[in-house]
N, C-alpha and C. Protein backbone atom coordinates (compact mmCIF):
# COMPACT_ATOMS: atom_id res chain seq x y z
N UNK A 1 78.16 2.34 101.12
CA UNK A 1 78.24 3.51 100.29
C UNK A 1 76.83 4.04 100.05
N UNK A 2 76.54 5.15 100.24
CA UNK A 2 75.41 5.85 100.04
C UNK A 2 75.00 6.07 98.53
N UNK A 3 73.83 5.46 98.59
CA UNK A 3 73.45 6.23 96.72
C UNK A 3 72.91 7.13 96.63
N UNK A 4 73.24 7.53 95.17
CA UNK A 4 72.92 9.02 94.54
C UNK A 4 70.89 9.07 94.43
N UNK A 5 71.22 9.82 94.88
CA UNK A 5 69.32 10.28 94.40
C UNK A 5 69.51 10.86 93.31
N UNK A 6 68.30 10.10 92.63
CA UNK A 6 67.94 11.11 91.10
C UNK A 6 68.15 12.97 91.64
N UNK A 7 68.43 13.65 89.96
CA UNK A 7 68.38 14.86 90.66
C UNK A 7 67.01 15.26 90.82
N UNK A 8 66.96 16.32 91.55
CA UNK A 8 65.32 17.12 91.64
C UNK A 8 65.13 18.28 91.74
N UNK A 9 64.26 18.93 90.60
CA UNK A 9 64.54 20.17 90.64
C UNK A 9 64.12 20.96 92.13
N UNK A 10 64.15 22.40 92.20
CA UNK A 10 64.25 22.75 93.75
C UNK A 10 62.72 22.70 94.11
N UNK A 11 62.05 23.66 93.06
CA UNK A 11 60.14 23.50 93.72
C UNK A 11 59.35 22.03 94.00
N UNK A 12 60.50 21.27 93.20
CA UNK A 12 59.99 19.53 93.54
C UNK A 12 60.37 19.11 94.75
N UNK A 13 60.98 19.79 95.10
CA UNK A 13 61.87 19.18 96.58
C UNK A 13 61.01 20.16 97.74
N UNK A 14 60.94 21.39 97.25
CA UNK A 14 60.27 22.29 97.71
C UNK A 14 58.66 21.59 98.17
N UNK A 15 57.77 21.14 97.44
CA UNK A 15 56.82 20.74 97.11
C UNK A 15 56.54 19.43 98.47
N UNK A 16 57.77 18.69 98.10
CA UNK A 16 57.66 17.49 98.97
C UNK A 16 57.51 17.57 100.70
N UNK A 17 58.85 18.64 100.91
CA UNK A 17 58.38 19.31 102.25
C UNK A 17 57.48 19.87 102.12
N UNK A 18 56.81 20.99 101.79
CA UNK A 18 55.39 21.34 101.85
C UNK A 18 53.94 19.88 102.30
N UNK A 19 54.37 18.81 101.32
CA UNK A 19 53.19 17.39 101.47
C UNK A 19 53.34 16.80 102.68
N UNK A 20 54.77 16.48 103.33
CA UNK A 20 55.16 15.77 104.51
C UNK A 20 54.39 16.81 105.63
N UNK A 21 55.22 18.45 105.67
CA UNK A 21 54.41 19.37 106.80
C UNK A 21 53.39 19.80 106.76
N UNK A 22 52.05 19.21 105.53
CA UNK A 22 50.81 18.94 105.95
C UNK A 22 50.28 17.89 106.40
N UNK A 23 50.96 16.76 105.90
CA UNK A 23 50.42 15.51 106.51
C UNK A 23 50.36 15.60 107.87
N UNK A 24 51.81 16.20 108.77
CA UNK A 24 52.24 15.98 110.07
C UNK A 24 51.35 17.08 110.97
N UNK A 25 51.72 18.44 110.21
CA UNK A 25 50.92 19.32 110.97
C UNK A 25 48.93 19.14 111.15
N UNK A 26 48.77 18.22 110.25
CA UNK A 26 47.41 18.43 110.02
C UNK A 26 47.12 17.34 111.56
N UNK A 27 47.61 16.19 111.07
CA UNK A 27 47.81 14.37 112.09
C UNK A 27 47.95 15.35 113.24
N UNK A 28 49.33 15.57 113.78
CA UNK A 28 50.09 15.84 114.65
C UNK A 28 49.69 16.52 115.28
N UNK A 29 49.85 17.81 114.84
CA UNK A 29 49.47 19.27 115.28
C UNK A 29 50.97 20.12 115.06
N UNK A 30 50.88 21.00 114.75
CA UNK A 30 51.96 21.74 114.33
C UNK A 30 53.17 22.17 115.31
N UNK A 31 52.66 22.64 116.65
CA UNK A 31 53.04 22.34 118.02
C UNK A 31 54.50 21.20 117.96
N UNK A 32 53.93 19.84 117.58
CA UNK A 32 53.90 18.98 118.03
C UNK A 32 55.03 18.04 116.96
N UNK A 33 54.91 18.99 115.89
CA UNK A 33 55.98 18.53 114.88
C UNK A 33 57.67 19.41 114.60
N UNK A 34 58.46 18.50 115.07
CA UNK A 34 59.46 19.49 115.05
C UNK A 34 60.18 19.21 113.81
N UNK A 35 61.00 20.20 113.50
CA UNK A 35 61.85 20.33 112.42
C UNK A 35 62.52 19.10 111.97
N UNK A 36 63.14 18.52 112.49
CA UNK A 36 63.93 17.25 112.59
C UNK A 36 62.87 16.28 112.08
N UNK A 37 61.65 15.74 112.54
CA UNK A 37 60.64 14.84 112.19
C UNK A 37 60.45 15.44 110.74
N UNK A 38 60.11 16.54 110.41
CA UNK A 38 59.31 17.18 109.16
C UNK A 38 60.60 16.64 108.41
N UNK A 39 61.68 16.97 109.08
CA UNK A 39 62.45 16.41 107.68
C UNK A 39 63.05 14.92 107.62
N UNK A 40 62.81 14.50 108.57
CA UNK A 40 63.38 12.80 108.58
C UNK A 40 61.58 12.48 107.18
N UNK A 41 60.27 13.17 107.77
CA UNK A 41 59.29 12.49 106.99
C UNK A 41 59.29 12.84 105.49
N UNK A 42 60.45 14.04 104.88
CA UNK A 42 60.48 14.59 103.67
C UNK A 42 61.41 13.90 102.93
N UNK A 43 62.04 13.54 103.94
CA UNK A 43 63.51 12.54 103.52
C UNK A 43 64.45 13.21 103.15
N UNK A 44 64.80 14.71 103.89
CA UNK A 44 65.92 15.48 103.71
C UNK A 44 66.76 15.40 104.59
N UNK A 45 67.77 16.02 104.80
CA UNK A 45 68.47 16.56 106.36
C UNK A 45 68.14 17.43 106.47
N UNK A 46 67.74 17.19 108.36
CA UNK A 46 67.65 18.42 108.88
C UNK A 46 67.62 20.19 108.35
N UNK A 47 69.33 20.36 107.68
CA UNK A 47 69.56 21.91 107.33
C UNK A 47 68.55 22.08 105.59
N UNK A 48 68.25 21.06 105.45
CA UNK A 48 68.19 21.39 103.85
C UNK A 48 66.49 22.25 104.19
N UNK A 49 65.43 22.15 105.18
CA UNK A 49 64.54 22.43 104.97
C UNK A 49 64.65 24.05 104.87
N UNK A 50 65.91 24.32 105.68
CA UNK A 50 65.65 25.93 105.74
C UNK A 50 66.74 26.62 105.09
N UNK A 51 67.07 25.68 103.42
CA UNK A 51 67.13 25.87 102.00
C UNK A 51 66.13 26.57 101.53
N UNK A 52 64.86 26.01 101.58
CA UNK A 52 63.40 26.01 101.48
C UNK A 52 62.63 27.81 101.96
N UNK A 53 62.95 27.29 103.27
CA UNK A 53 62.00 28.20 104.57
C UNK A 53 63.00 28.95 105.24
N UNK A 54 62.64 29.78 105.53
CA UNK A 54 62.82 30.66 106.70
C UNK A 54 62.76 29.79 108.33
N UNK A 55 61.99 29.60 108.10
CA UNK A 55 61.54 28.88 109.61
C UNK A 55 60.82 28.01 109.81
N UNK A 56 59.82 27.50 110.70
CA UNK A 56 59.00 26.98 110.52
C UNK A 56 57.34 27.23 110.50
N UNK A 57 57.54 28.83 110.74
CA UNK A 57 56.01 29.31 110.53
C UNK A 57 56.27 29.79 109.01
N UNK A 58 57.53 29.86 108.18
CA UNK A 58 57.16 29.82 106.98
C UNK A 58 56.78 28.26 106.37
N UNK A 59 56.97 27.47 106.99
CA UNK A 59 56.63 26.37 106.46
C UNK A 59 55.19 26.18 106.53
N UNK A 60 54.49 26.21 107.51
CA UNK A 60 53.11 26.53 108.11
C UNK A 60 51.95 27.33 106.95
N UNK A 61 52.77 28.53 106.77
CA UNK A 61 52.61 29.28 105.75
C UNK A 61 51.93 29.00 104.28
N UNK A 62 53.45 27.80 103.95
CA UNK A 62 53.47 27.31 102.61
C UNK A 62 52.15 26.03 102.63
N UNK A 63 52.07 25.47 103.69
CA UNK A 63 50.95 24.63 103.92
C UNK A 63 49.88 25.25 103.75
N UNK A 64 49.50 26.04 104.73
CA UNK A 64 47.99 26.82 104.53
C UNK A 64 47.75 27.56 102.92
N UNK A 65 48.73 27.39 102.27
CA UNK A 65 48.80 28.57 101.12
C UNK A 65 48.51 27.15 99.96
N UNK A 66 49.07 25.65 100.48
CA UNK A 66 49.14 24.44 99.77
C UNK A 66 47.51 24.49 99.55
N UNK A 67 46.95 23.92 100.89
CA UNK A 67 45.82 24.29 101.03
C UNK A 67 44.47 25.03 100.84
N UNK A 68 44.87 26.28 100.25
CA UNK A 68 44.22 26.78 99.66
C UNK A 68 43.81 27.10 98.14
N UNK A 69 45.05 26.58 97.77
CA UNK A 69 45.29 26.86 96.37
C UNK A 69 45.11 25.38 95.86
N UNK A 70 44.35 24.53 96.72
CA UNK A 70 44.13 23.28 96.34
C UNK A 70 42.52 23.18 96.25
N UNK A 71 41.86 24.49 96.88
CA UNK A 71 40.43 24.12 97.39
C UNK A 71 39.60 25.60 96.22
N UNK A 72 40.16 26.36 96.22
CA UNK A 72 39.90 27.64 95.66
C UNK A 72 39.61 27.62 94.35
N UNK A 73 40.43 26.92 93.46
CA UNK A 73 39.99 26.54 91.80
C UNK A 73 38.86 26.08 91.73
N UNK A 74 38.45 24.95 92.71
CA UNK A 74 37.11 23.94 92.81
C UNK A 74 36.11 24.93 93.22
N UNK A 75 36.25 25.97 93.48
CA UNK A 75 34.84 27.14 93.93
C UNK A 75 33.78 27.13 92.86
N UNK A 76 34.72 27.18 91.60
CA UNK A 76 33.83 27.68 90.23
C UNK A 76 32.52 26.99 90.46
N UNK A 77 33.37 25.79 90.71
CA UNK A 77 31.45 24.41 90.30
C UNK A 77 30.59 25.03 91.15
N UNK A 78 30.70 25.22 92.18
CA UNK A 78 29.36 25.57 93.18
C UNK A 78 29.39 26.72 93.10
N UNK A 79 29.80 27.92 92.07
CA UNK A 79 29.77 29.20 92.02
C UNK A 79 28.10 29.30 91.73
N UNK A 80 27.43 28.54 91.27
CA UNK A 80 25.69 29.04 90.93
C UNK A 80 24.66 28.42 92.49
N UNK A 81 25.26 28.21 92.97
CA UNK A 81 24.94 27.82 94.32
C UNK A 81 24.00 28.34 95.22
N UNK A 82 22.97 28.31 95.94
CA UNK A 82 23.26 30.05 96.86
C UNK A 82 24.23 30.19 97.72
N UNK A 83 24.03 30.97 98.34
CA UNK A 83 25.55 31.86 98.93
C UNK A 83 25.57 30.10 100.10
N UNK A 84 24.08 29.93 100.97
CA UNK A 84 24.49 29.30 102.25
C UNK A 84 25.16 27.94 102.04
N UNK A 85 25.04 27.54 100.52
CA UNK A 85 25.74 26.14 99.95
C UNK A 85 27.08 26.49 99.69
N UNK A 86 27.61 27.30 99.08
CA UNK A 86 28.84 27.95 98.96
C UNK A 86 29.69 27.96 100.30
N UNK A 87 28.74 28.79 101.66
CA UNK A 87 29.91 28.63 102.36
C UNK A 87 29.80 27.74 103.07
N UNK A 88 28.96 27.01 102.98
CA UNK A 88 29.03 25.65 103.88
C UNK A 88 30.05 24.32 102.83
N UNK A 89 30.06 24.43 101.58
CA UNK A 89 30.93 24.20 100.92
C UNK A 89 32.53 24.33 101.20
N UNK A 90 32.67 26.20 101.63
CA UNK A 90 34.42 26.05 101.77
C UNK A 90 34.38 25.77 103.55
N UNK A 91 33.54 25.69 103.82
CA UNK A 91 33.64 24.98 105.36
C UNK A 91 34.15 23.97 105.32
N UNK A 92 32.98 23.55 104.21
CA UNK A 92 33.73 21.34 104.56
C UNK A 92 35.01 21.31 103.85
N UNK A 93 35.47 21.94 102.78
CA UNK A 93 36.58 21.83 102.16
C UNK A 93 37.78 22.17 102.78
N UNK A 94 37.78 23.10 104.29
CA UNK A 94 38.56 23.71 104.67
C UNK A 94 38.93 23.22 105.58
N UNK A 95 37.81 22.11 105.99
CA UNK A 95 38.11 20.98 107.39
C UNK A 95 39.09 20.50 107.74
N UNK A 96 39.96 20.19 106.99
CA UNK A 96 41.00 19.66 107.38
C UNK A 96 42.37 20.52 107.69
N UNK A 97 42.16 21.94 108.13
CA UNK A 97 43.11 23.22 108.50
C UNK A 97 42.46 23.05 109.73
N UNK A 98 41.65 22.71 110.27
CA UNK A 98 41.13 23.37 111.35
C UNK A 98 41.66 23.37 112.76
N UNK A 99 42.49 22.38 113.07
CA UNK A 99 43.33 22.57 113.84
C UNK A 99 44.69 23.37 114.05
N UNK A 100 44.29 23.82 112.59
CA UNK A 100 45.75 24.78 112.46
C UNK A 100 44.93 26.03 112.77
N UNK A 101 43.85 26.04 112.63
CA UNK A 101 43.19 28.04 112.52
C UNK A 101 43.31 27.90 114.02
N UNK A 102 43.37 27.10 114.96
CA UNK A 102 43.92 27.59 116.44
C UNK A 102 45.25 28.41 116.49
N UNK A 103 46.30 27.40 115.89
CA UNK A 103 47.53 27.35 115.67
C UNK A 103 47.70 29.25 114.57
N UNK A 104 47.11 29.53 113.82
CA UNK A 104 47.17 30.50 113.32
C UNK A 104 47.58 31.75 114.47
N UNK A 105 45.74 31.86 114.84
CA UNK A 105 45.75 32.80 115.71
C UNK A 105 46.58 33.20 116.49
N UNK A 106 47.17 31.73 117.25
CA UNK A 106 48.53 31.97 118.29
C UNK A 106 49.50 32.41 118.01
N UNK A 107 49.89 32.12 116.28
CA UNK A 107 51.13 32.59 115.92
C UNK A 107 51.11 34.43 115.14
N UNK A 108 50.15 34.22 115.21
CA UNK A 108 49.72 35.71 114.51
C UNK A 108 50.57 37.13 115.46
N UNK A 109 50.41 37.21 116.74
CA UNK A 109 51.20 38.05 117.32
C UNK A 109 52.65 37.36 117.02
N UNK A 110 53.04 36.86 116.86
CA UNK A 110 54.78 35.88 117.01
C UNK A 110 55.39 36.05 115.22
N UNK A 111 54.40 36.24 114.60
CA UNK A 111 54.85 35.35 113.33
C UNK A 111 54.55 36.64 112.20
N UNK A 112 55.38 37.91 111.33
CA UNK A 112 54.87 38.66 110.25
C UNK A 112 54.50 37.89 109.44
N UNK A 113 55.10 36.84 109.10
CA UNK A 113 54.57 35.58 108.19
C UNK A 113 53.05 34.98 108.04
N UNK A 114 52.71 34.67 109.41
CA UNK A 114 51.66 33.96 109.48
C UNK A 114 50.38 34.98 109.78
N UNK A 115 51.02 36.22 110.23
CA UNK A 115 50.38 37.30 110.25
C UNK A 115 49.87 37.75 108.86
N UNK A 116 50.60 37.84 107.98
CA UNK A 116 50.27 38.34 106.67
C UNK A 116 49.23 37.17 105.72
N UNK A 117 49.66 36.23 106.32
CA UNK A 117 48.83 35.28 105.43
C UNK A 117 47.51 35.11 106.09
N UNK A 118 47.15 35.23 107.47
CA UNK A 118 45.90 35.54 108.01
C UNK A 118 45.31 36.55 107.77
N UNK A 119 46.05 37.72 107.62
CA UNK A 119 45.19 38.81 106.47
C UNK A 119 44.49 38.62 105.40
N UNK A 120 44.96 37.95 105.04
CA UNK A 120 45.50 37.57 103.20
C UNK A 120 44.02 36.81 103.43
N UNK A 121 43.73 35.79 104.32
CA UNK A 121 42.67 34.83 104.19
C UNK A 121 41.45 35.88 104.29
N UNK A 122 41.88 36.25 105.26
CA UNK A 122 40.71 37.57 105.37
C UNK A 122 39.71 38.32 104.09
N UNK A 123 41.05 38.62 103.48
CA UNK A 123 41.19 39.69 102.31
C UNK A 123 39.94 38.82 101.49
N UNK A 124 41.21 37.93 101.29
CA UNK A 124 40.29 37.05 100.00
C UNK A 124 38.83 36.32 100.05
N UNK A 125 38.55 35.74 101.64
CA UNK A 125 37.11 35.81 101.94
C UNK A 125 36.15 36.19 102.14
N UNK A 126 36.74 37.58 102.32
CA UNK A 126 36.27 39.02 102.51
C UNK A 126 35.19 39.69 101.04
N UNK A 127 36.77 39.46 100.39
CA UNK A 127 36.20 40.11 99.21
C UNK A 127 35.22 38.76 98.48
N UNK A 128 35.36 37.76 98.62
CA UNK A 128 34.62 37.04 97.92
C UNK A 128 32.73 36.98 98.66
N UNK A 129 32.61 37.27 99.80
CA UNK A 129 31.49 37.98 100.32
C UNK A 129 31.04 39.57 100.12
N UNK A 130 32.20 40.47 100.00
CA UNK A 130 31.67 41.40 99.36
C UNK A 130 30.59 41.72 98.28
N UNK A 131 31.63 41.33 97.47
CA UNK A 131 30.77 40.92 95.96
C UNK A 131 29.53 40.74 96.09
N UNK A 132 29.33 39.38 96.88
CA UNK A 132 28.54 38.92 96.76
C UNK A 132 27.03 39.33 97.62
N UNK A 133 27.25 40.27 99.09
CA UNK A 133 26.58 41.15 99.29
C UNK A 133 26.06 42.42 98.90
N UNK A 134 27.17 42.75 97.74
CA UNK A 134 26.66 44.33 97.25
C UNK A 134 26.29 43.99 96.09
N UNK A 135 26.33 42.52 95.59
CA UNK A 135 25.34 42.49 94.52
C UNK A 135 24.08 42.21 94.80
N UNK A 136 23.85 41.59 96.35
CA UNK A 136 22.15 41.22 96.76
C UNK A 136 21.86 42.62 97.36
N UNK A 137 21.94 43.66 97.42
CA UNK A 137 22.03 44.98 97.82
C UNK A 137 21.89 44.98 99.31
N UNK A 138 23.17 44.65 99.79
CA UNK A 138 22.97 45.19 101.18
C UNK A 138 23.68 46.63 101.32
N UNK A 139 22.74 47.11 102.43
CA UNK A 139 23.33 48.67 102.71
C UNK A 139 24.76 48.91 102.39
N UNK A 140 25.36 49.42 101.76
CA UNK A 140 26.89 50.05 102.35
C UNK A 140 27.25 50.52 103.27
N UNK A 141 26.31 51.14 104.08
CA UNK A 141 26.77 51.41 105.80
C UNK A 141 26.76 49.82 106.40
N UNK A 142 26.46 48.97 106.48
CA UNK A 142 26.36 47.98 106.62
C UNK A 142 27.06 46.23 106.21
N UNK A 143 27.70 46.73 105.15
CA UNK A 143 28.32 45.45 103.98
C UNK A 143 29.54 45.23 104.99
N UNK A 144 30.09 46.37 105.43
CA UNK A 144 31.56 46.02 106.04
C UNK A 144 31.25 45.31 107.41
N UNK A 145 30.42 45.27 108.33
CA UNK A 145 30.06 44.48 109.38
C UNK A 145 29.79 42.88 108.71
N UNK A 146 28.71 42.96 108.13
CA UNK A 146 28.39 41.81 107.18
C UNK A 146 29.22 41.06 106.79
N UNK A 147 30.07 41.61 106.04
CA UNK A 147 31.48 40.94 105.79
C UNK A 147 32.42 40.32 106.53
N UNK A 148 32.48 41.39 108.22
CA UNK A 148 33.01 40.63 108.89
C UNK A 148 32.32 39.59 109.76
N UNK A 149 31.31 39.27 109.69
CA UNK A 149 30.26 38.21 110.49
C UNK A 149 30.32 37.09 109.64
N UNK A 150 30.34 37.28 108.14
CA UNK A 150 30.65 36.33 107.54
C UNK A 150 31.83 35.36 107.59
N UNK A 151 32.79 36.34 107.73
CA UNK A 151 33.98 35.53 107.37
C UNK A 151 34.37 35.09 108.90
N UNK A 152 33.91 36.12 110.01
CA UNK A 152 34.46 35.57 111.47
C UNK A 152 33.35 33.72 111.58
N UNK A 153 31.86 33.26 110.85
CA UNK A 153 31.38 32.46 110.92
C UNK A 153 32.27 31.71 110.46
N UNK A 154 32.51 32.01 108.75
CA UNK A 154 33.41 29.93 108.65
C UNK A 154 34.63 30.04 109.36
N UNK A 155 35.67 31.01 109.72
CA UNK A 155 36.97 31.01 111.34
C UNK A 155 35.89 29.98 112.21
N UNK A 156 34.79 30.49 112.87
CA UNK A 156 33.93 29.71 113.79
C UNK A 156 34.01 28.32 113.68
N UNK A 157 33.45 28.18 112.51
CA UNK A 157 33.34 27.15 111.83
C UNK A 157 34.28 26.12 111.40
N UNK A 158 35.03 26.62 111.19
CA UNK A 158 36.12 25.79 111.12
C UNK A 158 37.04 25.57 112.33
N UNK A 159 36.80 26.24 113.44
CA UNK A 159 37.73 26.38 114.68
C UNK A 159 36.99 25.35 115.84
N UNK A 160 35.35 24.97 115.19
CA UNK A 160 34.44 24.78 116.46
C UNK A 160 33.54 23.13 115.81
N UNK A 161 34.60 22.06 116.05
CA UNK A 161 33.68 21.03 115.08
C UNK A 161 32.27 20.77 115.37
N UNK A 162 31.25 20.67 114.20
CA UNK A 162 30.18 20.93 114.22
C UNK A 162 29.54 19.76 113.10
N UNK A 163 28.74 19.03 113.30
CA UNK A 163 28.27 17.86 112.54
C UNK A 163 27.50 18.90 111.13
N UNK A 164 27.72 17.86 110.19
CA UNK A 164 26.93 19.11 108.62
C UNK A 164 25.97 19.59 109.15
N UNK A 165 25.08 18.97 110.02
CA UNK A 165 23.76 19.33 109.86
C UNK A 165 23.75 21.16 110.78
N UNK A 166 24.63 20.77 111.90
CA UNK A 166 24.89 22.46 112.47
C UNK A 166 25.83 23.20 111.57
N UNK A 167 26.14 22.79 110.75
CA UNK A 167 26.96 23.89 109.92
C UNK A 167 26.35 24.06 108.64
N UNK A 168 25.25 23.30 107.95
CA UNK A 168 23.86 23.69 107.16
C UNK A 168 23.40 24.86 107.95
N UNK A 169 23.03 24.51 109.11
CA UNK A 169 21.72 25.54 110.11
C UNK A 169 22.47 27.02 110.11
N UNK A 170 24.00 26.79 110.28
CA UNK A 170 24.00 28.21 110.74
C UNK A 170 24.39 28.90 109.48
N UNK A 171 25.25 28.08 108.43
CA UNK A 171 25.00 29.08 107.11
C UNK A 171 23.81 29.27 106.33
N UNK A 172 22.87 28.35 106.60
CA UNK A 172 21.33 29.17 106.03
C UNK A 172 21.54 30.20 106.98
N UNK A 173 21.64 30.06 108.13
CA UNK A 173 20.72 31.35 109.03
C UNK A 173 21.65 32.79 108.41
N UNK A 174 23.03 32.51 108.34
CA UNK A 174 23.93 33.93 108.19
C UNK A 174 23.55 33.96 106.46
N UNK A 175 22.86 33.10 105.86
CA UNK A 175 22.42 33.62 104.77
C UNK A 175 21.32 34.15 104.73
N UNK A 176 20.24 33.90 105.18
CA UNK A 176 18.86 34.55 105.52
C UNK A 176 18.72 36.14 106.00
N UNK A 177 20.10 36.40 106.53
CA UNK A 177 20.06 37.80 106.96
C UNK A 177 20.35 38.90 105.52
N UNK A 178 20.80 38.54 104.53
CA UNK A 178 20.88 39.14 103.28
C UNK A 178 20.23 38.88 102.30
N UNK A 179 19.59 40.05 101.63
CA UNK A 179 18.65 39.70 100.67
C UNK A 179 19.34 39.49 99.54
N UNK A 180 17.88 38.46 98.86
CA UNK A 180 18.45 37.73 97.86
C UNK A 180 19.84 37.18 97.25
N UNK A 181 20.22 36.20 98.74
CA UNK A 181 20.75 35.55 98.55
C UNK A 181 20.89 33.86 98.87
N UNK A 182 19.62 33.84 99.41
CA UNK A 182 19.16 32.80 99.75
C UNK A 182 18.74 31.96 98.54
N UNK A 183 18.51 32.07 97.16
CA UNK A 183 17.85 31.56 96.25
C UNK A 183 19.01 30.94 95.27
């Protein structure tokens, strides 16, 4: 006879698949993890995950979104930083997606989902270099390139493993190109 599981509310259950399809996708590779595994490792059946999800690039989704919203609160502390400690900061913090920012890209034509949330990363890294260039006064003909060199470096960076010491070198250097922000 099968026993009853305690009950659980749904974002708890929700939650749990989300922890299992980072563990697997992160280990594994996302590729490489199919539906059936994600949920034998959540300890659901099979149908219950896509209770949850849509699919499995919404699951992907909910990971990278786990992920971020796990690393993003912790910004504050190194908010007095200079900029090249900062982003060499959400570099190392972000290390452990990095086999998925392959996995992104690929799904980005395939996926409105994963599409929108690669915006979204954009947006938000975007703007968090904005700021932070138009307060060291870089040109405004200029901030929007800047912005995107910035944010295409930690993609780089996180897509291209690189020991601290090359990922120190090259965020001093993409910091050195803006004034006063090196200090």
């Amino acid at each position: 006879m099968a026993r009853n599981k305690r009950p659980q509310a749904a974002d708890e259950k929700r939650d749990e698949i989300v922890a299992a399809a980072r563990n697997l996708f992160i280990e594994g590779g996302y590729e490489a993890t199919s539906m059936n595994r994600l949920a034998k490792e959540a300890g659901v059946a099979a149908n219950t995950i896509y209770w949850y999800f849509d699919d499995k690039d919404d699951v992907l989704v909910a990971v990278l979104s786990a992920v971020m919203a796990d690393v993003w609160p912790m910004y504050q502390a190194v908010s007095d930083e200079p900029i090249a400690a900062r982003v060499l900061w959400i570099v190392q913090r972000l290390t452990e997606m990095r086999g998925l920012v392959t996995t992104v890209h690929a799904r980005v034509p395939h996926s409105p989902a994963v599409a929108e949330w690669h915006n979204n990363f954009h947006l938000l890294t975007g703007s968090l270099f904005r700021a932070e260039l138009e307060a060291a006064g870089v040109s405004p003909e200029t901030v929007d390139a800047e912005v995107m060199i910035a944010v295409f470096t930690v993609e780089g960076l996180l897509m291209h493993a690189r020991d601290e010491s090359e990922q120190r070198s090259v965020c001093e250097t993409l910091a050195s190109r803006w004034p006063s922000t090196t200090g």
